[in-house]
PDB file of N, CA and C in Angstrom:
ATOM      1  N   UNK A   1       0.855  -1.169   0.000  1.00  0.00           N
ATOM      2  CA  UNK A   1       0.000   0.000   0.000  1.00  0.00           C
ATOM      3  C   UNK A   1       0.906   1.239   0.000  1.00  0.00           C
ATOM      4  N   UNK A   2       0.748   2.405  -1.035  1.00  0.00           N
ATOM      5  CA  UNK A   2       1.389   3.563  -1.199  1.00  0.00           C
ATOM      6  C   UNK A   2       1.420   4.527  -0.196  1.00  0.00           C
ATOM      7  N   UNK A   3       1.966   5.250   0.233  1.00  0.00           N
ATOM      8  CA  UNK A   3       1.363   6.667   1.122  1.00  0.00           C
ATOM      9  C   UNK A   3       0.422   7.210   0.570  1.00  0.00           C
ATOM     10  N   UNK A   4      -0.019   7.594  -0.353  1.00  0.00           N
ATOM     11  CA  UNK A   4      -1.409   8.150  -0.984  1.00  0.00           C
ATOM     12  C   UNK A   4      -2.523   7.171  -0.729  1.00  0.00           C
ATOM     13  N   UNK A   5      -2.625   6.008  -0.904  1.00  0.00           N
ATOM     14  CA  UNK A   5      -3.772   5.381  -0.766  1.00  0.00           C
ATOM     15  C   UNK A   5      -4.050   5.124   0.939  1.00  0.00           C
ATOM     16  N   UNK A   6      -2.929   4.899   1.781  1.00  0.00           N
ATOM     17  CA  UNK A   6      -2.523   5.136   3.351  1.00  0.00           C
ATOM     18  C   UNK A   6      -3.438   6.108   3.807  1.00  0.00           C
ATOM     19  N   UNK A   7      -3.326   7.559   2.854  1.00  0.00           N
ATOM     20  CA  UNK A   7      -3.630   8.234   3.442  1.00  0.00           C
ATOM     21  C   UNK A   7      -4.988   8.540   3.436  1.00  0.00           C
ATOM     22  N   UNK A   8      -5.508   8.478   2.033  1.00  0.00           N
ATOM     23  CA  UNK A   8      -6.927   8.609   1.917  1.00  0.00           C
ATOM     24  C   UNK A   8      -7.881   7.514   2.617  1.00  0.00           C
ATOM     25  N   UNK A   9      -7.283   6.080   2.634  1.00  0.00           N
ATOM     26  CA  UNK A   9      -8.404   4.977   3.647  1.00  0.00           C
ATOM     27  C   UNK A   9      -8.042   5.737   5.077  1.00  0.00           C
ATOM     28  N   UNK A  10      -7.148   6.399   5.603  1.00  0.00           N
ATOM     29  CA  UNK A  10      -6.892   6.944   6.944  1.00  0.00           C
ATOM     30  C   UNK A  10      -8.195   8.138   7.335  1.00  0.00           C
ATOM     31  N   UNK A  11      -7.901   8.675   6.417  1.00  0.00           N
ATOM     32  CA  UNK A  11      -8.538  10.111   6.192  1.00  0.00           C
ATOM     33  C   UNK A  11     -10.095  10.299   5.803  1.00  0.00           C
ATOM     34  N   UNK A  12     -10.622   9.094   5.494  1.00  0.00           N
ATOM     35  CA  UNK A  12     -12.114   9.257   4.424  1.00  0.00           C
ATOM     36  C   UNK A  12     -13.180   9.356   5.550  1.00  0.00           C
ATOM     37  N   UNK A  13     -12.985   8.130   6.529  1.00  0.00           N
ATOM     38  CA  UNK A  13     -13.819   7.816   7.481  1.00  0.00           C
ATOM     39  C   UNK A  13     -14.091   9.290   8.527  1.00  0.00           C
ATOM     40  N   UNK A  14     -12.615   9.450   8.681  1.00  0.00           N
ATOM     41  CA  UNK A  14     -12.432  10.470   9.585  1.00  0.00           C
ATOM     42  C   UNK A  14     -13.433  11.738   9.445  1.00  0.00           C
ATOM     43  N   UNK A  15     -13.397  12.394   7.808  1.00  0.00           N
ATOM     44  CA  UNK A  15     -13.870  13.364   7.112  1.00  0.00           C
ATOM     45  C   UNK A  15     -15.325  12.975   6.590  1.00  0.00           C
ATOM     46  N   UNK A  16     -15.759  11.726   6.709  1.00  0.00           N
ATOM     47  CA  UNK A  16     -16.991  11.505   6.356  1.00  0.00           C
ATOM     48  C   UNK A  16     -17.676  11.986   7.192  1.00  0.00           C
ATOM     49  N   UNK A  17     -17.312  11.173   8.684  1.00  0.00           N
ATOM     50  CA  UNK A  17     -17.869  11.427   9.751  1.00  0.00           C
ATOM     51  C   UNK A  17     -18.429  12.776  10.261  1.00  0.00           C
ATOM     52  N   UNK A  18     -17.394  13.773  10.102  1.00  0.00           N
ATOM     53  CA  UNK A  18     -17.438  15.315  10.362  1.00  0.00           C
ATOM     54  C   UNK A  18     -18.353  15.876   9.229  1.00  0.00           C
ATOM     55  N   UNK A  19     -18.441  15.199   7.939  1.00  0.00           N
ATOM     56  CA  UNK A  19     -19.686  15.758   7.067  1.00  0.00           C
ATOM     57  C   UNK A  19     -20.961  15.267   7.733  1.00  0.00           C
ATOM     58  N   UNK A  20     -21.017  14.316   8.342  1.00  0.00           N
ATOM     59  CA  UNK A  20     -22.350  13.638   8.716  1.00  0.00           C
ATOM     60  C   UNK A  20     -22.482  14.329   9.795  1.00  0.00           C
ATOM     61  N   UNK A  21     -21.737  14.839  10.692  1.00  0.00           N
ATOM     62  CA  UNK A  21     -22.416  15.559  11.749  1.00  0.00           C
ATOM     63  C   UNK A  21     -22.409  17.120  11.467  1.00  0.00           C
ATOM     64  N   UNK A  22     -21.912  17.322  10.199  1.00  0.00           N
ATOM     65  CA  UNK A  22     -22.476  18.758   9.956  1.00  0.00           C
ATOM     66  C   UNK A  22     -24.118  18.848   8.938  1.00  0.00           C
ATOM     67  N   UNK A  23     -24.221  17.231   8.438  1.00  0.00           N
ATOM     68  CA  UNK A  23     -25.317  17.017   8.035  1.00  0.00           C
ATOM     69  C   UNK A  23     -26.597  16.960   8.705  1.00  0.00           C
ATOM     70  N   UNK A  24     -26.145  16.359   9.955  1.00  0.00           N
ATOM     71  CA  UNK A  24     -27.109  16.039  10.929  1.00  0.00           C
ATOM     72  C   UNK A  24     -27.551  17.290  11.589  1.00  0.00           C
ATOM     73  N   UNK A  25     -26.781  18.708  11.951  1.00  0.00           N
ATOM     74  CA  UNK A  25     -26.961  19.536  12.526  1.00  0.00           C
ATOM     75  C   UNK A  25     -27.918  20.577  11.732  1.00  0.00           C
ATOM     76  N   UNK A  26     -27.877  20.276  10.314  1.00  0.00           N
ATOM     77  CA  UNK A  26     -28.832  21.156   9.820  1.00  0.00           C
ATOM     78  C   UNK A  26     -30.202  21.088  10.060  1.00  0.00           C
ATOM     79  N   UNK A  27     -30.477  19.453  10.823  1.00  0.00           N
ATOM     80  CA  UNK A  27     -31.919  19.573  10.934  1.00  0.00           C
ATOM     81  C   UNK A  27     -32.321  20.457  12.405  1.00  0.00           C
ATOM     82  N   UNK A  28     -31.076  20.663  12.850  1.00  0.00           N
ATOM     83  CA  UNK A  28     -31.445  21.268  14.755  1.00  0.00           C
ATOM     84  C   UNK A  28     -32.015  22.806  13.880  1.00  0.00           C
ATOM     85  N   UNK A  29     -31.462  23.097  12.858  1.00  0.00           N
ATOM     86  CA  UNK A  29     -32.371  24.560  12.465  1.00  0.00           C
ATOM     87  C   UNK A  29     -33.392  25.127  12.384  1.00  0.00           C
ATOM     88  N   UNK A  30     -34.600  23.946  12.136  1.00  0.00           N
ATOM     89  CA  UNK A  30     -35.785  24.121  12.449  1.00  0.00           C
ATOM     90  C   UNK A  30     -36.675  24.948  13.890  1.00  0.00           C
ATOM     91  N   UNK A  31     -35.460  24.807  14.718  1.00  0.00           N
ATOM     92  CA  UNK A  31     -35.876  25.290  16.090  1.00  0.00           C
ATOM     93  C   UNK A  31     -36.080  26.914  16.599  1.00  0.00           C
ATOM     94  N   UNK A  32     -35.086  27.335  14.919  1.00  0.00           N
ATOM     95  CA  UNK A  32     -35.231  29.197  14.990  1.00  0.00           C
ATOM     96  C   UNK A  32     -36.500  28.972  14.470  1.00  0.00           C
ATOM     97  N   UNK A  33     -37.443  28.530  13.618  1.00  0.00           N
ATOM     98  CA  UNK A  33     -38.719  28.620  13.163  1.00  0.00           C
ATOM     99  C   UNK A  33     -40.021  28.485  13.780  1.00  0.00           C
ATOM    100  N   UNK A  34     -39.709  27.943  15.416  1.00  0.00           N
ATOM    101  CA  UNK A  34     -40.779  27.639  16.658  1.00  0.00           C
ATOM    102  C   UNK A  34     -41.409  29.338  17.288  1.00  0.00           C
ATOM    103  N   UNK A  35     -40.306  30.003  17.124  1.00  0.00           N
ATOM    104  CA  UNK A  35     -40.639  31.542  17.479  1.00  0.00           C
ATOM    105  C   UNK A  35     -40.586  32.115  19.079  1.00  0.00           C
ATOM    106  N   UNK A  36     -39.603  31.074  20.070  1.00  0.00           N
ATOM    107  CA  UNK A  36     -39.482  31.314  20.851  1.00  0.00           C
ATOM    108  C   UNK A  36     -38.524  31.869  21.691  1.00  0.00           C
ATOM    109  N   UNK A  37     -38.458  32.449  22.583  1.00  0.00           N
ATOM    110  CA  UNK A  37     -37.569  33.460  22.911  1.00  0.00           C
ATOM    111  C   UNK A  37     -36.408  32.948  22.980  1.00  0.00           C
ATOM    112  N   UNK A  38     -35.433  33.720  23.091  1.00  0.00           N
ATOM    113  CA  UNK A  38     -33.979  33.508  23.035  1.00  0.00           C
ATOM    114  C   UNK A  38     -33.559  32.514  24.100  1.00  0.00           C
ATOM    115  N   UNK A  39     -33.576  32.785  25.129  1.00  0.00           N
ATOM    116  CA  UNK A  39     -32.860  31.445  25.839  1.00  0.00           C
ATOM    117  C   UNK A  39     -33.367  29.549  25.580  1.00  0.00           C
ATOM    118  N   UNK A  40     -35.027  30.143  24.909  1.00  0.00           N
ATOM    119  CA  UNK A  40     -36.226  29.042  24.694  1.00  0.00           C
ATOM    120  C   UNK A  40     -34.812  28.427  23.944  1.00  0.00           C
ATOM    121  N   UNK A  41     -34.808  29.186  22.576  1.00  0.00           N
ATOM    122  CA  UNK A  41     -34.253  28.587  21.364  1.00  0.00           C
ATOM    123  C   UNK A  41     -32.837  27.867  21.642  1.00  0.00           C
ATOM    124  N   UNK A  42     -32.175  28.570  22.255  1.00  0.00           N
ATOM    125  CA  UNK A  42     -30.571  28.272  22.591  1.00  0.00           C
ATOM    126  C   UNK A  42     -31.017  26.778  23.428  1.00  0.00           C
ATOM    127  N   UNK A  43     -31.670  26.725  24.457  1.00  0.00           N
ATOM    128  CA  UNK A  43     -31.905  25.618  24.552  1.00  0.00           C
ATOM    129  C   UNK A  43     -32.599  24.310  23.828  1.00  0.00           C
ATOM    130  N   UNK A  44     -33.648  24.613  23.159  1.00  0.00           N
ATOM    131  CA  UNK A  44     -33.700  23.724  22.233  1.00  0.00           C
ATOM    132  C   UNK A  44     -32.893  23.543  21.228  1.00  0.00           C
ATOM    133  N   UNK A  45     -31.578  24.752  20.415  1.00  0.00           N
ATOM    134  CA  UNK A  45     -30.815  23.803  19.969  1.00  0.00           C
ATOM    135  C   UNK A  45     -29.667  23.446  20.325  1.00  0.00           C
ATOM    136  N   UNK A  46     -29.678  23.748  21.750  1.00  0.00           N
ATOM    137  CA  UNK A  46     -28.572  22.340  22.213  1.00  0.00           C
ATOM    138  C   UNK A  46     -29.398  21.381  22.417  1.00  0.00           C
ATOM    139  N   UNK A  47     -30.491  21.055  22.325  1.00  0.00           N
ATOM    140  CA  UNK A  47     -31.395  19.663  22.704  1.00  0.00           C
ATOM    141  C   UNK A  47     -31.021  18.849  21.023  1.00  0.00           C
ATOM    142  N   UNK A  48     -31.363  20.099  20.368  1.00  0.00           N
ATOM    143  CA  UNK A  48     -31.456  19.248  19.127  1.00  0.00           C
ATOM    144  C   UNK A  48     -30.329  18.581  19.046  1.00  0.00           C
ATOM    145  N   UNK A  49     -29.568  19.400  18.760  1.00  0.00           N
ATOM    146  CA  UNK A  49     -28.045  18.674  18.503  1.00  0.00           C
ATOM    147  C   UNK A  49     -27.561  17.315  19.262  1.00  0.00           C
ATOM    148  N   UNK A  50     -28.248  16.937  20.202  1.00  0.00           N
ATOM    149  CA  UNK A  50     -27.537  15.988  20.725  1.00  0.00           C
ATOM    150  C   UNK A  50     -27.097  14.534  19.738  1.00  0.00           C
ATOM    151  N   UNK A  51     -28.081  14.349  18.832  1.00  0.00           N
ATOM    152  CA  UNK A  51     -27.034  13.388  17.657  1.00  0.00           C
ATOM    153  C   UNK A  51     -26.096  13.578  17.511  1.00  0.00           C
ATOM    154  N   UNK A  52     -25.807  14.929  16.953  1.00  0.00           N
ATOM    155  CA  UNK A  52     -24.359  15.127  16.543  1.00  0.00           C
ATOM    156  C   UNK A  52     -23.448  15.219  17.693  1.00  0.00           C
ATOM    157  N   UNK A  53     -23.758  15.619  19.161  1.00  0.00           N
ATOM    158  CA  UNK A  53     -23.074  15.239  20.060  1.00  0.00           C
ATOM    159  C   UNK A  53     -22.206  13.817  20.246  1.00  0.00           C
ATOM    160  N   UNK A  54     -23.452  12.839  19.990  1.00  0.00           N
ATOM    161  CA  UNK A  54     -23.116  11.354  20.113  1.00  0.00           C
ATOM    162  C   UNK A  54     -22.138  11.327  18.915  1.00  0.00           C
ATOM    163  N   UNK A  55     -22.367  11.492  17.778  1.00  0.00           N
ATOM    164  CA  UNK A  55     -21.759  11.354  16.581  1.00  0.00           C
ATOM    165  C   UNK A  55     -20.155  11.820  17.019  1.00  0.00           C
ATOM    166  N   UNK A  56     -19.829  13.069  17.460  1.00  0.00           N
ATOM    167  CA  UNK A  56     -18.780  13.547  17.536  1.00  0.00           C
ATOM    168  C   UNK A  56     -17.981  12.846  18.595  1.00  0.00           C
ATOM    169  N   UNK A  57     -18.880  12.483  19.688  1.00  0.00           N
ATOM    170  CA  UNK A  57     -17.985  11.959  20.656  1.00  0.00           C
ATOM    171  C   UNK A  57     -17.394  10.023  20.462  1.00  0.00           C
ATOM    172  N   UNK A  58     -18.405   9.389  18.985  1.00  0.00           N
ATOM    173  CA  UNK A  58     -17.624   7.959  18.957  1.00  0.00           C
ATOM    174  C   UNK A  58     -16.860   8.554  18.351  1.00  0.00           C
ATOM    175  N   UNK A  59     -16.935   9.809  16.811  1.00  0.00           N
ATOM    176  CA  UNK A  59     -15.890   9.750  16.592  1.00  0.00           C
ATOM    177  C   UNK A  59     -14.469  10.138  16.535  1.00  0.00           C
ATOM    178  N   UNK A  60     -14.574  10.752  17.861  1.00  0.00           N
ATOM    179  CA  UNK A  60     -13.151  11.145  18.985  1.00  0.00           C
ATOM    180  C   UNK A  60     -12.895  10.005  19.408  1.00  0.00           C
ATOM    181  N   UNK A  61     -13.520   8.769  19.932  1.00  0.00           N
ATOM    182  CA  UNK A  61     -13.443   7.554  20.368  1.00  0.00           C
ATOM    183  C   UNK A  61     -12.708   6.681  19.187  1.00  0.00           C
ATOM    184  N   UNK A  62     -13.468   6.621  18.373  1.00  0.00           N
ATOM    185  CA  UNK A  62     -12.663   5.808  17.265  1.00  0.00           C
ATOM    186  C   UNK A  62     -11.424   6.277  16.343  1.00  0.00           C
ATOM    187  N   UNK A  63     -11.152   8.031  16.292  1.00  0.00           N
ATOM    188  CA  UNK A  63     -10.060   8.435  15.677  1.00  0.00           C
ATOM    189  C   UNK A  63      -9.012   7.184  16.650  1.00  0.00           C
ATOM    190  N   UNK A  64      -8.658   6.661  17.822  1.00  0.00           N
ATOM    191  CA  UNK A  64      -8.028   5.932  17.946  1.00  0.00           C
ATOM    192  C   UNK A  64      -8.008   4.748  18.302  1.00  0.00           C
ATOM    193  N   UNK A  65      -9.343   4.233  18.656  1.00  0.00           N
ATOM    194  CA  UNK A  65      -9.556   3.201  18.330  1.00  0.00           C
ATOM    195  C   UNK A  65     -10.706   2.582  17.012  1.00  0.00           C
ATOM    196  N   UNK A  66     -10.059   2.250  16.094  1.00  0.00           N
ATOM    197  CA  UNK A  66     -11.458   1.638  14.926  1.00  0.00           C
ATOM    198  C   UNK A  66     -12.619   1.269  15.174  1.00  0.00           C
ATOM    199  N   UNK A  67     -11.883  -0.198  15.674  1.00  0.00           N
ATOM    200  CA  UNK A  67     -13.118  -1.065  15.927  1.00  0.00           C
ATOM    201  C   UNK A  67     -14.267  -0.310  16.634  1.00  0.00           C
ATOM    202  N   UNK A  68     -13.617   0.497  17.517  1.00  0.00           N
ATOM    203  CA  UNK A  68     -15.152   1.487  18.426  1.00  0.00           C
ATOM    204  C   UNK A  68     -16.169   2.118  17.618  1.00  0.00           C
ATOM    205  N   UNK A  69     -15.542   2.995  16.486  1.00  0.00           N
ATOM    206  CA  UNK A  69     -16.488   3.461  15.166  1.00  0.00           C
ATOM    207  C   UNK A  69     -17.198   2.360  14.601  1.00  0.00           C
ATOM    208  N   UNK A  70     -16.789   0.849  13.998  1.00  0.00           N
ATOM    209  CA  UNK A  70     -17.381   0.386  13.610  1.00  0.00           C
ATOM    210  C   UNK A  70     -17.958  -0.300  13.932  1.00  0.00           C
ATOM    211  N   UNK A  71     -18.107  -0.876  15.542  1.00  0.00           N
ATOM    212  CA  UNK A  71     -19.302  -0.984  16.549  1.00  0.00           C
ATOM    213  C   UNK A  71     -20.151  -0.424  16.802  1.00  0.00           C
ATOM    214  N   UNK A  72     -19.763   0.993  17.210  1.00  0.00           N
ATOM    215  CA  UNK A  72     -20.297   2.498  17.604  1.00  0.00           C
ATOM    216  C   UNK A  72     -21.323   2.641  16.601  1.00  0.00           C
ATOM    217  N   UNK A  73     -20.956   3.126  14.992  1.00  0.00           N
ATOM    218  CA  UNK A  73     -21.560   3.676  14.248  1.00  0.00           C
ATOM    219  C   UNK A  73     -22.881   2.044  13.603  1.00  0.00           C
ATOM    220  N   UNK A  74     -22.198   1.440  13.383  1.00  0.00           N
ATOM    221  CA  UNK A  74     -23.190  -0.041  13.511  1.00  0.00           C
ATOM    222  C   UNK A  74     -24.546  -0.040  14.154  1.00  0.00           C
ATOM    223  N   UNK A  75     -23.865   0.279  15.401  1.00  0.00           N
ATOM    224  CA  UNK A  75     -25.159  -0.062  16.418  1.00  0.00           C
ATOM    225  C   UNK A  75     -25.603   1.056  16.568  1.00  0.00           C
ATOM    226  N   UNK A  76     -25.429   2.140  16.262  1.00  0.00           N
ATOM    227  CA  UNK A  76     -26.644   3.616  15.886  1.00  0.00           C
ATOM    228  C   UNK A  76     -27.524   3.325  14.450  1.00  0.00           C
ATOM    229  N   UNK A  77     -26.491   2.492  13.444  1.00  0.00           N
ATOM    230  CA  UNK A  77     -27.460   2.464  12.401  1.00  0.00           C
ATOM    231  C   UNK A  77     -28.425   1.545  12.924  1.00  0.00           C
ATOM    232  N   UNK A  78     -28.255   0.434  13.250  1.00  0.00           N
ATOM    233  CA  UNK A  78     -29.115  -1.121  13.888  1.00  0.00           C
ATOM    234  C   UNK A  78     -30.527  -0.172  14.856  1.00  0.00           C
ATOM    235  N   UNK A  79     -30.206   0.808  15.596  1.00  0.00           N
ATOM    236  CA  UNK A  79     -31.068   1.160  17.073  1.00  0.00           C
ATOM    237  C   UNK A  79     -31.830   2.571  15.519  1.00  0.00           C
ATOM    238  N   UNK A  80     -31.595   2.917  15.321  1.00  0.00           N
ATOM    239  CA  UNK A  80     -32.032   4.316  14.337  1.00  0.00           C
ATOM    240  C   UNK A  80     -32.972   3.146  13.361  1.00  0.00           C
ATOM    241  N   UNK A  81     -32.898   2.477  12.621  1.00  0.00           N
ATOM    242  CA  UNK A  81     -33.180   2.111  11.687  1.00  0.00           C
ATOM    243  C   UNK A  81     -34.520   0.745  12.565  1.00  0.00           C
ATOM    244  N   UNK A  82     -34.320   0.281  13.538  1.00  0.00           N
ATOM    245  CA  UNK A  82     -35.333  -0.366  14.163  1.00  0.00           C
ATOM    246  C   UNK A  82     -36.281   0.398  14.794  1.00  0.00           C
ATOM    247  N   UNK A  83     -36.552   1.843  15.293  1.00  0.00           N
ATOM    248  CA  UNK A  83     -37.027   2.818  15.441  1.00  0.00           C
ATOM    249  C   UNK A  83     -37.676   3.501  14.395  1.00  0.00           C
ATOM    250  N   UNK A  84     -37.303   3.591  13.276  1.00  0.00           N
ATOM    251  CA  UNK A  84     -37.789   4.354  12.322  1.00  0.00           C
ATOM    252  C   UNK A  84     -38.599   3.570  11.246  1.00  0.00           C
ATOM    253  N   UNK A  85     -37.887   2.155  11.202  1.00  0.00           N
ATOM    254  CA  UNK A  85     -38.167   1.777   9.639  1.00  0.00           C
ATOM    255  C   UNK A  85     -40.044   1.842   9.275  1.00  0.00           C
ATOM    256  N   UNK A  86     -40.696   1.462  10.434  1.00  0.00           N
ATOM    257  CA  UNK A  86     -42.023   1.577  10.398  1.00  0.00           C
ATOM    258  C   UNK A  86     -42.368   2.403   9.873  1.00  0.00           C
ATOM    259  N   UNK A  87     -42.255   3.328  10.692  1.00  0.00           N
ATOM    260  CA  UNK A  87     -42.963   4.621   9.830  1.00  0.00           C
ATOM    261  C   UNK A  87     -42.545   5.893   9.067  1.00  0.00           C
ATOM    262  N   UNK A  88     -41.022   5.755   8.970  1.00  0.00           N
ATOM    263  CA  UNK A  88     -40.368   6.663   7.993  1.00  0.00           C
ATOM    264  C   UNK A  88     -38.932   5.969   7.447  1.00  0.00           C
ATOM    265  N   UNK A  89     -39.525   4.720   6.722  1.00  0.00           N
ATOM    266  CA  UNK A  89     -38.536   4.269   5.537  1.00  0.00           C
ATOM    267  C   UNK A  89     -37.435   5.151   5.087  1.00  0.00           C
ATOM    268  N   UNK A  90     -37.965   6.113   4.744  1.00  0.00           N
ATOM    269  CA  UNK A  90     -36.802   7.489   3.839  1.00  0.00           C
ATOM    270  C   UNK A  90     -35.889   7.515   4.407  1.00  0.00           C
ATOM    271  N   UNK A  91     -36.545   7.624   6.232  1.00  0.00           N
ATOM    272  CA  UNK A  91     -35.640   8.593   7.143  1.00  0.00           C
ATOM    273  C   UNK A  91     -34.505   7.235   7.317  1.00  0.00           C
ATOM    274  N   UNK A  92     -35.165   6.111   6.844  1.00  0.00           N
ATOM    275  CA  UNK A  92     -33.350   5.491   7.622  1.00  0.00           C
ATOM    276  C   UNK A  92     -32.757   5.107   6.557  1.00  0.00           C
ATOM    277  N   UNK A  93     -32.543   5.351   5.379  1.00  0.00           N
ATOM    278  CA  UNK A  93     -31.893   5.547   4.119  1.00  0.00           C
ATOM    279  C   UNK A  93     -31.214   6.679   4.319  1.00  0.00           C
ATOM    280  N   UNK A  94     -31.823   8.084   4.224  1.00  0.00           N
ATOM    281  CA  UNK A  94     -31.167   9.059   4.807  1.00  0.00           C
ATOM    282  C   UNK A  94     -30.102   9.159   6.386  1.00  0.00           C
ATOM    283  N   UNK A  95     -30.384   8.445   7.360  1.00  0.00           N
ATOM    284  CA  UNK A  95     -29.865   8.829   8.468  1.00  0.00           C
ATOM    285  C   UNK A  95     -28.828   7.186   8.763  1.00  0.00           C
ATOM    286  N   UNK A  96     -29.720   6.271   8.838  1.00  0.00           N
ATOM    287  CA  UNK A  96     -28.927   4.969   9.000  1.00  0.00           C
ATOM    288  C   UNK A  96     -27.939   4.627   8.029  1.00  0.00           C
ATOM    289  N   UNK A  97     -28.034   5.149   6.910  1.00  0.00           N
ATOM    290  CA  UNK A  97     -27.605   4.302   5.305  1.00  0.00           C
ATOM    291  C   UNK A  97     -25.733   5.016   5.619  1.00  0.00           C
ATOM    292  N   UNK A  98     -25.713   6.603   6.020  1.00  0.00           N
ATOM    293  CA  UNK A  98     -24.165   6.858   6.114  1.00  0.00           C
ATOM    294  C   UNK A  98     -23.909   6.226   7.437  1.00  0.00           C
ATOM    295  N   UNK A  99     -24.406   5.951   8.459  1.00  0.00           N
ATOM    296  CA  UNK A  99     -23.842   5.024   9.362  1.00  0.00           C
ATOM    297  C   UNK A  99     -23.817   3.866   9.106  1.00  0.00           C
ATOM    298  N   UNK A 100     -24.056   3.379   8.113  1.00  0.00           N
ATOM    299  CA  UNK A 100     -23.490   1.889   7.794  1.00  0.00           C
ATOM    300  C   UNK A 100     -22.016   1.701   7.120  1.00  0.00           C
ATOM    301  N   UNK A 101     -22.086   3.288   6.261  1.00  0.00           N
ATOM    302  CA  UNK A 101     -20.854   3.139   5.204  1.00  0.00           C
ATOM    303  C   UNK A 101     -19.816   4.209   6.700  1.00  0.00           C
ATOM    304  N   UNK A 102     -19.837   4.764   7.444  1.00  0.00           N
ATOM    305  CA  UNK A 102     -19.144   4.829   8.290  1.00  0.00           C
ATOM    306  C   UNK A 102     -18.422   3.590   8.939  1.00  0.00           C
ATOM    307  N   UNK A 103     -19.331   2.930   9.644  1.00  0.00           N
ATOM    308  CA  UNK A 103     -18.933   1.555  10.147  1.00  0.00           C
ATOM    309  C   UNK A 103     -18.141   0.836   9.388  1.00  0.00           C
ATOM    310  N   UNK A 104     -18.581   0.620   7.837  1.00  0.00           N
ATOM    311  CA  UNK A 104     -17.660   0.117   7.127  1.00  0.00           C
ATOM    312  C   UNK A 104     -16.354   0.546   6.968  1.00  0.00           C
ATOM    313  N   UNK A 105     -16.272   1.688   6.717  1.00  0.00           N
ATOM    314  CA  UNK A 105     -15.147   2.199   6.914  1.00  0.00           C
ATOM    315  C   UNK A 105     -14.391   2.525   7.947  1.00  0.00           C
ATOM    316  N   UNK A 106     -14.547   2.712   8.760  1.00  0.00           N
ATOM    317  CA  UNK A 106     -13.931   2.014   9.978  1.00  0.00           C
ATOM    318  C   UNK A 106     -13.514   0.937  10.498  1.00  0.00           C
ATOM    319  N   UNK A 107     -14.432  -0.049  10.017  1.00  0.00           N
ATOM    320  CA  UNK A 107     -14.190  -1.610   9.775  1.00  0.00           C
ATOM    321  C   UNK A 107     -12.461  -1.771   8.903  1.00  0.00           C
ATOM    322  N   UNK A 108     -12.654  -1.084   7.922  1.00  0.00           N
ATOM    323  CA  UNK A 108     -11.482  -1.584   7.045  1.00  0.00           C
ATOM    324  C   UNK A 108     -10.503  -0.717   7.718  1.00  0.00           C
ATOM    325  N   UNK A 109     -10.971   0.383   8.484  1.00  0.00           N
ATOM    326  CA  UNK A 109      -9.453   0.862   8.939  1.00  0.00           C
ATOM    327  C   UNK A 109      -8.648  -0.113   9.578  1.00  0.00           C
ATOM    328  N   UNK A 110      -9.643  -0.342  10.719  1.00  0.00           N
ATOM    329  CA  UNK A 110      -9.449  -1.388  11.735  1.00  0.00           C
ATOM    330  C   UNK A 110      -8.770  -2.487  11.213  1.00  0.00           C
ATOM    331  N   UNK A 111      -9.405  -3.422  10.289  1.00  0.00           N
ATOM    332  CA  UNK A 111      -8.496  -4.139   9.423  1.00  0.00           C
ATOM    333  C   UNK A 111      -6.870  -3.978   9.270  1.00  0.00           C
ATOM    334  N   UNK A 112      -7.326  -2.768   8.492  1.00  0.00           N
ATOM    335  CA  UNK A 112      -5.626  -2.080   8.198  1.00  0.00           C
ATOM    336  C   UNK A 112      -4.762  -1.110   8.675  1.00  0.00           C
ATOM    337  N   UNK A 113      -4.880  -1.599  10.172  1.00  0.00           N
ATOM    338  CA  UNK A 113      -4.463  -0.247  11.280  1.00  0.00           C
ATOM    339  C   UNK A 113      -3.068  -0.619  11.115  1.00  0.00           C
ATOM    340  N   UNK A 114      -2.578  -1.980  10.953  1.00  0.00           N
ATOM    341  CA  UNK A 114      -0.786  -1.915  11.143  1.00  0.00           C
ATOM    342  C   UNK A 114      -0.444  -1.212   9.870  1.00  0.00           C
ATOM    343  N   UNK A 115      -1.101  -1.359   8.312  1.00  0.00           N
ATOM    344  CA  UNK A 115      -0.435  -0.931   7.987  1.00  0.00           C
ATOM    345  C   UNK A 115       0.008   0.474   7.628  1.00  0.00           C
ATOM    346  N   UNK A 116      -1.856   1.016   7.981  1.00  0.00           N
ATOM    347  CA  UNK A 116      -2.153   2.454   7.847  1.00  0.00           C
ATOM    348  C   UNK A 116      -1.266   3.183   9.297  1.00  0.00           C
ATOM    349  N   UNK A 117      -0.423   2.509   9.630  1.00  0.00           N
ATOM    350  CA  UNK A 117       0.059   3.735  10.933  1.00  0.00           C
ATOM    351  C   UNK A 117       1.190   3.367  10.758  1.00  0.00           C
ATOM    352  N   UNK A 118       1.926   2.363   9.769  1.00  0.00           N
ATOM    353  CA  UNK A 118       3.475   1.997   9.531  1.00  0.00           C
ATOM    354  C   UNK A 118       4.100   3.503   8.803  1.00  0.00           C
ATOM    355  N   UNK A 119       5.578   3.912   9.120  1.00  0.00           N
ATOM    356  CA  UNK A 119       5.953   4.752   9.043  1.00  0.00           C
ATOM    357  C   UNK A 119       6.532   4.076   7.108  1.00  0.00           C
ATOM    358  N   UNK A 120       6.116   5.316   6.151  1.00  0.00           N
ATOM    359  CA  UNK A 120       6.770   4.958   4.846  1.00  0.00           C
ATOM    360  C   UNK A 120       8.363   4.535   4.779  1.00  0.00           C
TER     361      UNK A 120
END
């Protein structure tokens, strides 16, 4: 394995992840649209956000250990997607479907942690 390809299986999961929780945070926006006063709002969107809380904190957990992301992110898609599938199919295509390809990718880091952290 090259340093370029090293770097991008190192790097994808990492940067996916941080898109998905800037993905996830766009839905806490809805909460300026309730019309309630300022401290109301600030608190509901730290309520909202708490996905992306969880999100951020496996994946501080798994930047060093893998396997934790691809447990971690697994079993949010498994618990999200048994919750939802009933009655909003879409929503776990949309929300479960990048936590699966997270997990996966994390999976293969994990896989290839000796060689992705061997010095060139």
């Amino acid at each position: 394995m090259n340093s370029f390809s090293r770097k991008v299986l190192f790097w994808t999961p990492r940067l996916a992840c941080l898109g998905f929780a800037i993905f996830l945070s766009l839905f806490a926006l809805d909460v300026f649209s309730e019309g309630n006063g300022f401290w109301k709002t600030i608190l509901g969107l730290l309520i909202h956000l708490g996905p992306v809380y969880i999100v951020l904190v496996l994946l501080a957990l798994a930047w060093r250990w893998e396997w934790v992301g691809a447990v971690g992110f697994g079993a949010l898609a498994i618990w999200y997607a048994a919750g939802n599938l009933r009655h909003h199919p879409d929503w776990v295509l949309v929300i479960a479907g990048p936590l699966v390809v997270l997990a996966t990718l994390f999976l293969v880091n994990w896989a290839k942690h000796d060689q992705l952290r061997a010095r060139p």
